[in-house]
PDB file of N, CA and C in Angstrom:
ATOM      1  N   UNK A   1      87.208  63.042   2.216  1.00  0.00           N
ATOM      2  CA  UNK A   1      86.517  61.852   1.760  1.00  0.00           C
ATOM      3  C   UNK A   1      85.283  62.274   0.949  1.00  0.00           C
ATOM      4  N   UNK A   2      84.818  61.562  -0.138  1.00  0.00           N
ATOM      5  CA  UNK A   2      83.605  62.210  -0.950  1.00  0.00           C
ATOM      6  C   UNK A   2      82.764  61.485  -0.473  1.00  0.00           C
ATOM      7  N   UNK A   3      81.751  62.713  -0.660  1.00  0.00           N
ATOM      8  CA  UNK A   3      80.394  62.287   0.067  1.00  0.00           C
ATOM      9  C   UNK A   3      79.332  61.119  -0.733  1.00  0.00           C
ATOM     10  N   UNK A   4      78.779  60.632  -0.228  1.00  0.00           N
ATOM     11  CA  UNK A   4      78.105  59.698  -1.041  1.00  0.00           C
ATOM     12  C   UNK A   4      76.977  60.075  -1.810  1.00  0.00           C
ATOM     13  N   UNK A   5      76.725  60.144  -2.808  1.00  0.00           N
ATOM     14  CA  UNK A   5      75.540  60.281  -3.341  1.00  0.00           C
ATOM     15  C   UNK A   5      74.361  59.830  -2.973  1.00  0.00           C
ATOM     16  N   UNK A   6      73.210  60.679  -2.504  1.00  0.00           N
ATOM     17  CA  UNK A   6      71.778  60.836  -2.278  1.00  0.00           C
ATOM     18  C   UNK A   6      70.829  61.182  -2.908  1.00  0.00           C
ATOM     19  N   UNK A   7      70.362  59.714  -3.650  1.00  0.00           N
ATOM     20  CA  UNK A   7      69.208  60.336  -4.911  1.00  0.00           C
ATOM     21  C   UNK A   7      67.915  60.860  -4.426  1.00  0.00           C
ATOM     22  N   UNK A   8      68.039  61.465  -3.055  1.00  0.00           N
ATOM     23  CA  UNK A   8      66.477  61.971  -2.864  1.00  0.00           C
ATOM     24  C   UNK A   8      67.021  63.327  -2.862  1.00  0.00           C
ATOM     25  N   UNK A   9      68.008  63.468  -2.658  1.00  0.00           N
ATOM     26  CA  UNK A   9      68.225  65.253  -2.912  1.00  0.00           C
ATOM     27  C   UNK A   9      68.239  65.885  -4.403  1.00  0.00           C
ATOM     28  N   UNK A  10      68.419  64.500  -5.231  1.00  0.00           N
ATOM     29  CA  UNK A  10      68.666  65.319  -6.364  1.00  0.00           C
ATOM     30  C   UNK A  10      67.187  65.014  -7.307  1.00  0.00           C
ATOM     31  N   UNK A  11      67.070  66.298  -7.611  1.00  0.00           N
ATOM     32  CA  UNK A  11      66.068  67.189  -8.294  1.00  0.00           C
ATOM     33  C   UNK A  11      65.999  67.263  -9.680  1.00  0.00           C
ATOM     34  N   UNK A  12      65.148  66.633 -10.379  1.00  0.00           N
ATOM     35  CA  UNK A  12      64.892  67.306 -11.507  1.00  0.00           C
ATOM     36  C   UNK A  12      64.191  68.131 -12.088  1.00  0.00           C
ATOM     37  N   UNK A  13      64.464  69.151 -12.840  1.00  0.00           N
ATOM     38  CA  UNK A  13      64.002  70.474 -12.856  1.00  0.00           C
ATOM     39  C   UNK A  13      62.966  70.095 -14.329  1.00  0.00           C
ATOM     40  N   UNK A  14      63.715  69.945 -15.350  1.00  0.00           N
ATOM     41  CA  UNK A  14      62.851  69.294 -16.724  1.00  0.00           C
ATOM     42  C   UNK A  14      63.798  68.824 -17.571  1.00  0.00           C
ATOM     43  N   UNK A  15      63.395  68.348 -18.198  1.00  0.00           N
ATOM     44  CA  UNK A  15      63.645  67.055 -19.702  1.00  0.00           C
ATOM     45  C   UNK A  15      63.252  67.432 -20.938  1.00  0.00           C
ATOM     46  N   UNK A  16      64.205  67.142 -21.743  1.00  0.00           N
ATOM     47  CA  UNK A  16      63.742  66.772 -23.337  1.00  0.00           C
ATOM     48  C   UNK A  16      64.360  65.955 -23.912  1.00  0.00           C
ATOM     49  N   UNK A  17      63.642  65.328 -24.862  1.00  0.00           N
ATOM     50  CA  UNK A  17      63.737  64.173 -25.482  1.00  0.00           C
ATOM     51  C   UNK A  17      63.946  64.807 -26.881  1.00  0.00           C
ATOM     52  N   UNK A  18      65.413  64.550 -27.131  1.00  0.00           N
ATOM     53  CA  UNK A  18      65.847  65.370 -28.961  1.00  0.00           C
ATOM     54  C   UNK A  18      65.542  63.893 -29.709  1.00  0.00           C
ATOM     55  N   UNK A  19      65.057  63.390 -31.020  1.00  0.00           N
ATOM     56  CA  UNK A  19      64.842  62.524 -31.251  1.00  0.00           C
ATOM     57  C   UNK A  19      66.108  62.666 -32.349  1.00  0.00           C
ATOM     58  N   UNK A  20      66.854  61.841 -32.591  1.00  0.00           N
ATOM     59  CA  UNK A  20      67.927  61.666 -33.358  1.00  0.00           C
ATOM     60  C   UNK A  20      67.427  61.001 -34.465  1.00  0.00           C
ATOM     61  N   UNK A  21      66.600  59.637 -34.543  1.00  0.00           N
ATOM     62  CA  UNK A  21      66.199  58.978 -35.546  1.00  0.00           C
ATOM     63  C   UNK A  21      64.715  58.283 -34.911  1.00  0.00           C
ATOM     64  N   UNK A  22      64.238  57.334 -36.125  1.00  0.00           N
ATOM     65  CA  UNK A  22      63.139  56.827 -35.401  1.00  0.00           C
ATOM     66  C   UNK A  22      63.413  56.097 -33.804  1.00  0.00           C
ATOM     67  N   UNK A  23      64.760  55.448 -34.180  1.00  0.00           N
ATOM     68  CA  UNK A  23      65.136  54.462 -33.097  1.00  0.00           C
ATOM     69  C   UNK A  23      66.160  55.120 -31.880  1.00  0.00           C
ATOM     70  N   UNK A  24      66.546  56.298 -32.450  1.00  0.00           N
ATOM     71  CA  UNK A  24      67.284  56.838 -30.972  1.00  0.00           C
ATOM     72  C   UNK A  24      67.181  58.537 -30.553  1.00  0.00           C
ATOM     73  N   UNK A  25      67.077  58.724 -29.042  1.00  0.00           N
ATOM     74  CA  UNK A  25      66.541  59.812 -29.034  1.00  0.00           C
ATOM     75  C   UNK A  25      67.689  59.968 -27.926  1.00  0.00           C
ATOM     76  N   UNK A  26      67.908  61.574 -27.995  1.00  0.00           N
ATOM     77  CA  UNK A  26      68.872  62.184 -26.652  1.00  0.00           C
ATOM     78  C   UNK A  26      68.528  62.538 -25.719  1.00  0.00           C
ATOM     79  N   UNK A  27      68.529  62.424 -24.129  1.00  0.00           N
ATOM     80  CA  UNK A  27      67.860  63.228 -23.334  1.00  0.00           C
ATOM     81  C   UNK A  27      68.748  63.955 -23.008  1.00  0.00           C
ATOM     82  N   UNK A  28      68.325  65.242 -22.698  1.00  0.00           N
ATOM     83  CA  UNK A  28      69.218  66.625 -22.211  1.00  0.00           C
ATOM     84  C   UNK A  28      67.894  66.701 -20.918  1.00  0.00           C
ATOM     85  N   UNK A  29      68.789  66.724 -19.509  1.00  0.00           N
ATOM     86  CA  UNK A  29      67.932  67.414 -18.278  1.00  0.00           C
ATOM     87  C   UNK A  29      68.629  68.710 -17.691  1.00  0.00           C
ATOM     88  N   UNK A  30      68.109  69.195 -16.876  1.00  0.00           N
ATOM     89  CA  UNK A  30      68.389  69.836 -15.932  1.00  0.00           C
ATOM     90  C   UNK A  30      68.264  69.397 -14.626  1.00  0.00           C
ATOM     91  N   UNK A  31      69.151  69.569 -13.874  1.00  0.00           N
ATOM     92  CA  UNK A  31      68.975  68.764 -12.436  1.00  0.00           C
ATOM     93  C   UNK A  31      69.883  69.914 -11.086  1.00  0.00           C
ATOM     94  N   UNK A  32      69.394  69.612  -9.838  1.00  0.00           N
ATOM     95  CA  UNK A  32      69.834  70.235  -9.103  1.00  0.00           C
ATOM     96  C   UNK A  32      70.227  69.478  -8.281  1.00  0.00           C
ATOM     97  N   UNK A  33      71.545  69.314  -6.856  1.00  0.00           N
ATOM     98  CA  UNK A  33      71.449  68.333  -6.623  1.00  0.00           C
ATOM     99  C   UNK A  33      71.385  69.330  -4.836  1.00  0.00           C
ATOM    100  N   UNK A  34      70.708  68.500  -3.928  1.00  0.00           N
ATOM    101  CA  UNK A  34      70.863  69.574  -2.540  1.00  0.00           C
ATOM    102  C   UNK A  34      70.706  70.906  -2.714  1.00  0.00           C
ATOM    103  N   UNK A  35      69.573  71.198  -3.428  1.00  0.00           N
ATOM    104  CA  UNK A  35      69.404  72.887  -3.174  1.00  0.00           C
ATOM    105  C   UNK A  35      70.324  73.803  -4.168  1.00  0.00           C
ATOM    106  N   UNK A  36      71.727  72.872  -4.755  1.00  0.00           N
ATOM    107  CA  UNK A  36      72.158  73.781  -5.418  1.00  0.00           C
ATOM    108  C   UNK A  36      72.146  74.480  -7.045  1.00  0.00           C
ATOM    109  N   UNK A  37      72.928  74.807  -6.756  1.00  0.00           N
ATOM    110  CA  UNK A  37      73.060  75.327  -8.372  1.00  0.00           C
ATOM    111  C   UNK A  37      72.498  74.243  -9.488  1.00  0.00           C
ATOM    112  N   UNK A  38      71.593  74.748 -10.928  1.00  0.00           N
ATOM    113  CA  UNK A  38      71.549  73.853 -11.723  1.00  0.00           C
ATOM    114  C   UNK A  38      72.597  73.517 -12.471  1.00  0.00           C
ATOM    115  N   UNK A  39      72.235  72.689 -13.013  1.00  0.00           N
ATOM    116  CA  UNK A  39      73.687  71.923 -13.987  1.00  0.00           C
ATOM    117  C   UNK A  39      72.802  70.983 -14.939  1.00  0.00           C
ATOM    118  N   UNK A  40      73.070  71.096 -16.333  1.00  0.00           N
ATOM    119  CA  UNK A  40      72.735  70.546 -17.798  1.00  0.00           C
ATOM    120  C   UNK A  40      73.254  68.933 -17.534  1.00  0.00           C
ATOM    121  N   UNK A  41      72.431  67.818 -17.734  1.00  0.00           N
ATOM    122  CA  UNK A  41      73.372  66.612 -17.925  1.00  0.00           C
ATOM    123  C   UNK A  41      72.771  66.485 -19.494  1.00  0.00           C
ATOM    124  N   UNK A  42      74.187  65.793 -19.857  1.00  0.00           N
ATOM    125  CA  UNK A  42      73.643  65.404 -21.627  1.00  0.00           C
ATOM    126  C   UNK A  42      73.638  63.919 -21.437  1.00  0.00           C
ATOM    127  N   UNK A  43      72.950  63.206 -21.795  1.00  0.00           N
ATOM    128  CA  UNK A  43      72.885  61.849 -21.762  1.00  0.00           C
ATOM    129  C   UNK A  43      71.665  61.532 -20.926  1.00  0.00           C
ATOM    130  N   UNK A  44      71.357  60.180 -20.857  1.00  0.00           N
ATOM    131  CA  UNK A  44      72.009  59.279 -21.937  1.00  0.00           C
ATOM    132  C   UNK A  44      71.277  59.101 -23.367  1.00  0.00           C
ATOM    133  N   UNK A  45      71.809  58.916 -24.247  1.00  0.00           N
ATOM    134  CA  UNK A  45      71.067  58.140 -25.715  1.00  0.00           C
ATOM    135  C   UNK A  45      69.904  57.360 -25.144  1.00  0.00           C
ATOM    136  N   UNK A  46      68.701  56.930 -25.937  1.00  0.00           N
ATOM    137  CA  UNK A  46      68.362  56.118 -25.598  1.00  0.00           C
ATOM    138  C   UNK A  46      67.768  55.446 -26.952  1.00  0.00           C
ATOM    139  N   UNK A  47      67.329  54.542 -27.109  1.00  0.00           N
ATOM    140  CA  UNK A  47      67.400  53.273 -28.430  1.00  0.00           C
ATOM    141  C   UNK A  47      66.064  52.591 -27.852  1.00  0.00           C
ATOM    142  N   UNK A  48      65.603  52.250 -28.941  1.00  0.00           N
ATOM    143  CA  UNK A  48      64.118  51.608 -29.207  1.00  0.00           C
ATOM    144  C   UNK A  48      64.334  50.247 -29.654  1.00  0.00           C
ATOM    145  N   UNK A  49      63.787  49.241 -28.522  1.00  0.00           N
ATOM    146  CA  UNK A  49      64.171  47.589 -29.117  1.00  0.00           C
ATOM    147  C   UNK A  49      63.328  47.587 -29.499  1.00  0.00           C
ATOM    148  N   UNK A  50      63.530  46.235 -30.357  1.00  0.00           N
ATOM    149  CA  UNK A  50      62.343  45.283 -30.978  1.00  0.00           C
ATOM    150  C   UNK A  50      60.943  45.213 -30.052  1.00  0.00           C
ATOM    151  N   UNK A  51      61.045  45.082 -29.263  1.00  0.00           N
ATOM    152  CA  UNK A  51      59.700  45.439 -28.216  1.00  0.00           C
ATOM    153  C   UNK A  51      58.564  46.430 -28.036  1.00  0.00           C
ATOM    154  N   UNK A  52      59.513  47.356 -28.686  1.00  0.00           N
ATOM    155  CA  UNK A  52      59.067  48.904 -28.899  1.00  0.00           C
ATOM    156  C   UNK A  52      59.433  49.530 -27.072  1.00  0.00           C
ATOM    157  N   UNK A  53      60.148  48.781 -26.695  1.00  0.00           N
ATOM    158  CA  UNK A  53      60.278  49.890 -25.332  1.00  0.00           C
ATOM    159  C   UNK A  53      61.265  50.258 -25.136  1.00  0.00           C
ATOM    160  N   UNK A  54      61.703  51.663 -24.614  1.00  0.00           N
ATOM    161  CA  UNK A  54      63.070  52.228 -24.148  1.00  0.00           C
ATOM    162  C   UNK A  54      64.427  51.753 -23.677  1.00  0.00           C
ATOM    163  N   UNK A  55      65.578  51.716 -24.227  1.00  0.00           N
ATOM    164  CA  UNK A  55      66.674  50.967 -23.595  1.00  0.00           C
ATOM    165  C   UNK A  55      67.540  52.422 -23.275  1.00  0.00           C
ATOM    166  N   UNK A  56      68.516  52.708 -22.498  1.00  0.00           N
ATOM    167  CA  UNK A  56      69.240  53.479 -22.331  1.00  0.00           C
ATOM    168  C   UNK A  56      70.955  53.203 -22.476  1.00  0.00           C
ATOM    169  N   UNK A  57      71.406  54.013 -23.015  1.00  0.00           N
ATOM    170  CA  UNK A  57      73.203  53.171 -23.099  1.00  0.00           C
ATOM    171  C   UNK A  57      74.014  54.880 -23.001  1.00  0.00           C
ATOM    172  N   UNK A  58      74.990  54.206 -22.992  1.00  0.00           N
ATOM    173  CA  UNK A  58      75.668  55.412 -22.795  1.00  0.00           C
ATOM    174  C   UNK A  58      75.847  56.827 -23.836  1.00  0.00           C
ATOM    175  N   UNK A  59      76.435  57.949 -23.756  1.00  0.00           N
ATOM    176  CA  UNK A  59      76.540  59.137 -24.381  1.00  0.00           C
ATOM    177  C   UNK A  59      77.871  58.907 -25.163  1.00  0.00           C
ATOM    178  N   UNK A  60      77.026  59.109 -26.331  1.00  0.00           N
ATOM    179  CA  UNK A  60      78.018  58.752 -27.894  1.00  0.00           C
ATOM    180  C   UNK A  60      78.780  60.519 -27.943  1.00  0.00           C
ATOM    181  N   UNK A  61      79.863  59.931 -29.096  1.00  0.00           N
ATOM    182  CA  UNK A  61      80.024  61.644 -29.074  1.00  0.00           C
ATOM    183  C   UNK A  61      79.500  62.062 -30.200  1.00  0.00           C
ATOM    184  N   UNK A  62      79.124  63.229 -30.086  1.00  0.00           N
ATOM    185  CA  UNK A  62      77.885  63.611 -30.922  1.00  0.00           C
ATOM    186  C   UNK A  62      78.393  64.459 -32.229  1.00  0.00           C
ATOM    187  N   UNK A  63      77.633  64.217 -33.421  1.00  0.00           N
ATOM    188  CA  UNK A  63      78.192  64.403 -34.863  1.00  0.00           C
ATOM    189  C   UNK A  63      77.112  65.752 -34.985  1.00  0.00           C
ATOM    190  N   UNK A  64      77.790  66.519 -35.867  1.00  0.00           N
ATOM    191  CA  UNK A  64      77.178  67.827 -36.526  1.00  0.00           C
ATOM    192  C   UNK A  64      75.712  67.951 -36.253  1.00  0.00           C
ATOM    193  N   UNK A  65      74.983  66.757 -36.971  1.00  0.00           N
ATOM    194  CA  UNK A  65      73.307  66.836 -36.816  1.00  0.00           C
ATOM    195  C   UNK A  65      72.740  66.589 -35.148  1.00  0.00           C
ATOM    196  N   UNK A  66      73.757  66.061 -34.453  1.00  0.00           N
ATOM    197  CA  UNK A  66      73.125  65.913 -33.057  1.00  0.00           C
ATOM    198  C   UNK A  66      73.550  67.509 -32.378  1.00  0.00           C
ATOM    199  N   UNK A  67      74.400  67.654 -32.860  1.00  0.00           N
ATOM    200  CA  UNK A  67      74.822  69.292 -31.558  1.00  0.00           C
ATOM    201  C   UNK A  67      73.849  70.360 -32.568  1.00  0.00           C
ATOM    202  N   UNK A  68      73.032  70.430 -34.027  1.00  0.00           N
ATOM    203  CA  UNK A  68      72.099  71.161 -34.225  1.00  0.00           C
ATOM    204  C   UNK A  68      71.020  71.110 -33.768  1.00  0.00           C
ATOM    205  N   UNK A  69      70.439  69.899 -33.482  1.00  0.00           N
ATOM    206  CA  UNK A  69      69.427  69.161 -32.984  1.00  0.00           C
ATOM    207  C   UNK A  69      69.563  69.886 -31.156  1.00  0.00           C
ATOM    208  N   UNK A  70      71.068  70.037 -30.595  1.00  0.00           N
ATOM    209  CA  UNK A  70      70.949  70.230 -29.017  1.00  0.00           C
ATOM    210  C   UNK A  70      70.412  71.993 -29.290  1.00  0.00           C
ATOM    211  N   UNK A  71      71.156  72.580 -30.179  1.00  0.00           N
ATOM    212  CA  UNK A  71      71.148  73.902 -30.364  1.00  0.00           C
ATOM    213  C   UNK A  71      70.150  74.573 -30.367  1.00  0.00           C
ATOM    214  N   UNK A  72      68.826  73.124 -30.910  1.00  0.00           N
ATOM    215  CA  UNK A  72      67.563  73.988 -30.881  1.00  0.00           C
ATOM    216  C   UNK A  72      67.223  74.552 -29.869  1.00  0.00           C
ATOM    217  N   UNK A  73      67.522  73.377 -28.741  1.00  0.00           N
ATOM    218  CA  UNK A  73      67.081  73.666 -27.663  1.00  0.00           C
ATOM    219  C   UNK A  73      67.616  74.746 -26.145  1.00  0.00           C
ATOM    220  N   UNK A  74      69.087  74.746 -26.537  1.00  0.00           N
ATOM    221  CA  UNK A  74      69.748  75.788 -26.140  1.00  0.00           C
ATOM    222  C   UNK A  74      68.966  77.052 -25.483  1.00  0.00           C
ATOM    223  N   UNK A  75      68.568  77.543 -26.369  1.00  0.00           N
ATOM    224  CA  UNK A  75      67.660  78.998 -25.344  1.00  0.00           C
ATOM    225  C   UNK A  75      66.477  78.817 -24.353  1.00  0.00           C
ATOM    226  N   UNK A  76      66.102  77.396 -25.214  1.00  0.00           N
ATOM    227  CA  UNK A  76      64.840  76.781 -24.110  1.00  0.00           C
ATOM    228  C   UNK A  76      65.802  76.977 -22.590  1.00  0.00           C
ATOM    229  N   UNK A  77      66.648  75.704 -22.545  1.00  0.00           N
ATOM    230  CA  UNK A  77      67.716  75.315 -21.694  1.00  0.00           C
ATOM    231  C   UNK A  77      68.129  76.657 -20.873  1.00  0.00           C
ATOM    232  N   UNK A  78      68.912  77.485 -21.559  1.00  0.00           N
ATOM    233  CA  UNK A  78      68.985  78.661 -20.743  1.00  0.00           C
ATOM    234  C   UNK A  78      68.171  79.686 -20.194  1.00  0.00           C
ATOM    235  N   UNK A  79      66.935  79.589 -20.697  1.00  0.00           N
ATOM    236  CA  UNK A  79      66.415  80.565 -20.248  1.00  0.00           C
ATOM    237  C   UNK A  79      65.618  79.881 -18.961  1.00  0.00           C
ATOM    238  N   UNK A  80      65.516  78.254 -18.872  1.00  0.00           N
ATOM    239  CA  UNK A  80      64.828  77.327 -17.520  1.00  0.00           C
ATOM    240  C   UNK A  80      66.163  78.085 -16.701  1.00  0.00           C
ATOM    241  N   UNK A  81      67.520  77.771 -17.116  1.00  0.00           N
ATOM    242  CA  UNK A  81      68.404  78.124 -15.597  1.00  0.00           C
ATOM    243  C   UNK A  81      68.531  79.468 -15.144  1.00  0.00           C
ATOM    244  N   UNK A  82      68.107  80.570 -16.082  1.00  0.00           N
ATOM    245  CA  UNK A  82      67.719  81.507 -15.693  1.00  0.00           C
ATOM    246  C   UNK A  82      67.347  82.017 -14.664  1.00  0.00           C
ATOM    247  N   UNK A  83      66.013  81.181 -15.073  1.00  0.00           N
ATOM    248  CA  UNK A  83      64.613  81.368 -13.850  1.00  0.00           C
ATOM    249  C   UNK A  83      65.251  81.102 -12.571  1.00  0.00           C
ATOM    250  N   UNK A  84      65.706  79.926 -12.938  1.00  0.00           N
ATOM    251  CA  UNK A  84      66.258  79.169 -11.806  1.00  0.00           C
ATOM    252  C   UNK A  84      66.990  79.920 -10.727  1.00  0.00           C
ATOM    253  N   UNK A  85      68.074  80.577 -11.310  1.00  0.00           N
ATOM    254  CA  UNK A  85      68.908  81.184 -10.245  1.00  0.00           C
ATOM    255  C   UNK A  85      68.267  82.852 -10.252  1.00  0.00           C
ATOM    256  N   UNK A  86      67.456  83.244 -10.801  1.00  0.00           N
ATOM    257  CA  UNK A  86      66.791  84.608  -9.913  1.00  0.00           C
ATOM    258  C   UNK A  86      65.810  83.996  -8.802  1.00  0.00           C
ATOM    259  N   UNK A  87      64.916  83.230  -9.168  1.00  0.00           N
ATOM    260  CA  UNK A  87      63.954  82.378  -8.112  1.00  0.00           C
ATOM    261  C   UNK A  87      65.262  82.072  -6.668  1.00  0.00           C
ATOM    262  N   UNK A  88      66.792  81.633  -7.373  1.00  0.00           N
ATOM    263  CA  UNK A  88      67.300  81.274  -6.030  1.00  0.00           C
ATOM    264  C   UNK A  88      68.088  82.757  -5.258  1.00  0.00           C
ATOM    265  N   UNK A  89      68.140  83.661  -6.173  1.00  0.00           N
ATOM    266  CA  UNK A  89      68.424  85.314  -5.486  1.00  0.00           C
ATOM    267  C   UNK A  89      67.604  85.738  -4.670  1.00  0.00           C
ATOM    268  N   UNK A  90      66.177  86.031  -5.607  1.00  0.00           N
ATOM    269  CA  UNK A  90      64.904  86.182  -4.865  1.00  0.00           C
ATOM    270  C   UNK A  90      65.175  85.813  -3.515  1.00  0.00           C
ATOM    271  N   UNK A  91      64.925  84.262  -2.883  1.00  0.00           N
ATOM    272  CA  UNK A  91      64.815  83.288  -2.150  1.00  0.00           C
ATOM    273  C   UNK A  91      66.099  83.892  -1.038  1.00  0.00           C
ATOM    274  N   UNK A  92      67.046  83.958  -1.691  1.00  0.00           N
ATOM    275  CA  UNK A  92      68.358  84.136  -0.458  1.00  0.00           C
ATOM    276  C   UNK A  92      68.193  85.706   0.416  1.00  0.00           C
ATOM    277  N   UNK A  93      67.517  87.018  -0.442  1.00  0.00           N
ATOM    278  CA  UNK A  93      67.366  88.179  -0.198  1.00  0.00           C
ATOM    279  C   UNK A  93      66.041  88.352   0.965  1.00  0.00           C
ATOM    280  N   UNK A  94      65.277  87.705   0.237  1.00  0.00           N
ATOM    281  CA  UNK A  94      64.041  87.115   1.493  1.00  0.00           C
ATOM    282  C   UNK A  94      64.645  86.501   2.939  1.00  0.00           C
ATOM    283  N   UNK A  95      65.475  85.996   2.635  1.00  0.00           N
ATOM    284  CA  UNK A  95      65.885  85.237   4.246  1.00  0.00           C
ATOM    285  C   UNK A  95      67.419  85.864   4.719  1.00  0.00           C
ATOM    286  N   UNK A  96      67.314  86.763   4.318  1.00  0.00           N
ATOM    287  CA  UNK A  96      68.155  87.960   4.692  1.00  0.00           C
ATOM    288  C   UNK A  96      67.772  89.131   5.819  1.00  0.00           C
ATOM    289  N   UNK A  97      66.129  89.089   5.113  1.00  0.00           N
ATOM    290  CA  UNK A  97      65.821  90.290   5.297  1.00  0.00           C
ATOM    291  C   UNK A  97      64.846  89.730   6.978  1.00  0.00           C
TER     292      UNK A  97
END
């Protein structure tokens, strides 16, 4: 049976906001969920109403200028999960010992 999802376990590690146009921007996070392993979510888009405040909708599929736009950020991205899983080696060797 699958377990239910528990949004106090899950963790966010950091965010960026790729801006696609004036009116829509991508968020790419990193998130952990229970201690474990990180994992990249892409989504969602998000769109600027008439209000000027944030709406969120779902993850378009993304055209040439959006996956250059992710690419920038790519080494940022990998080098956070990096950290991530030596900090969680570190951590496991310590409570080993």
């Amino acid at each position: 049976m699958p377990r239910e999802f528990d949004n106090s376990k899950d963790q966010l590690i950091k965010s960026w906001d790729i801006k696609i146009n004036e009116n829509t921007k991508l968020v790419v996070s990193i998130h952990r969920y229970n201690n474990g392993d990180p994992k990249v979510q892409i989504g969602p888009m998000m769109y600027l109403k008439d209000d000027q405040t944030w709406s969120f909708g779902k993850l378009k599929r993304l055209g040439w200028s959006e996956m250059n736009l992710l690419q920038e950020i790519m080494d940022d991205i990998l080098s956070e999960m990096d950290s991530i899983h030596a900090k969680m080696k570190n951590s496991a060797r310590r409570s080993k010992d």
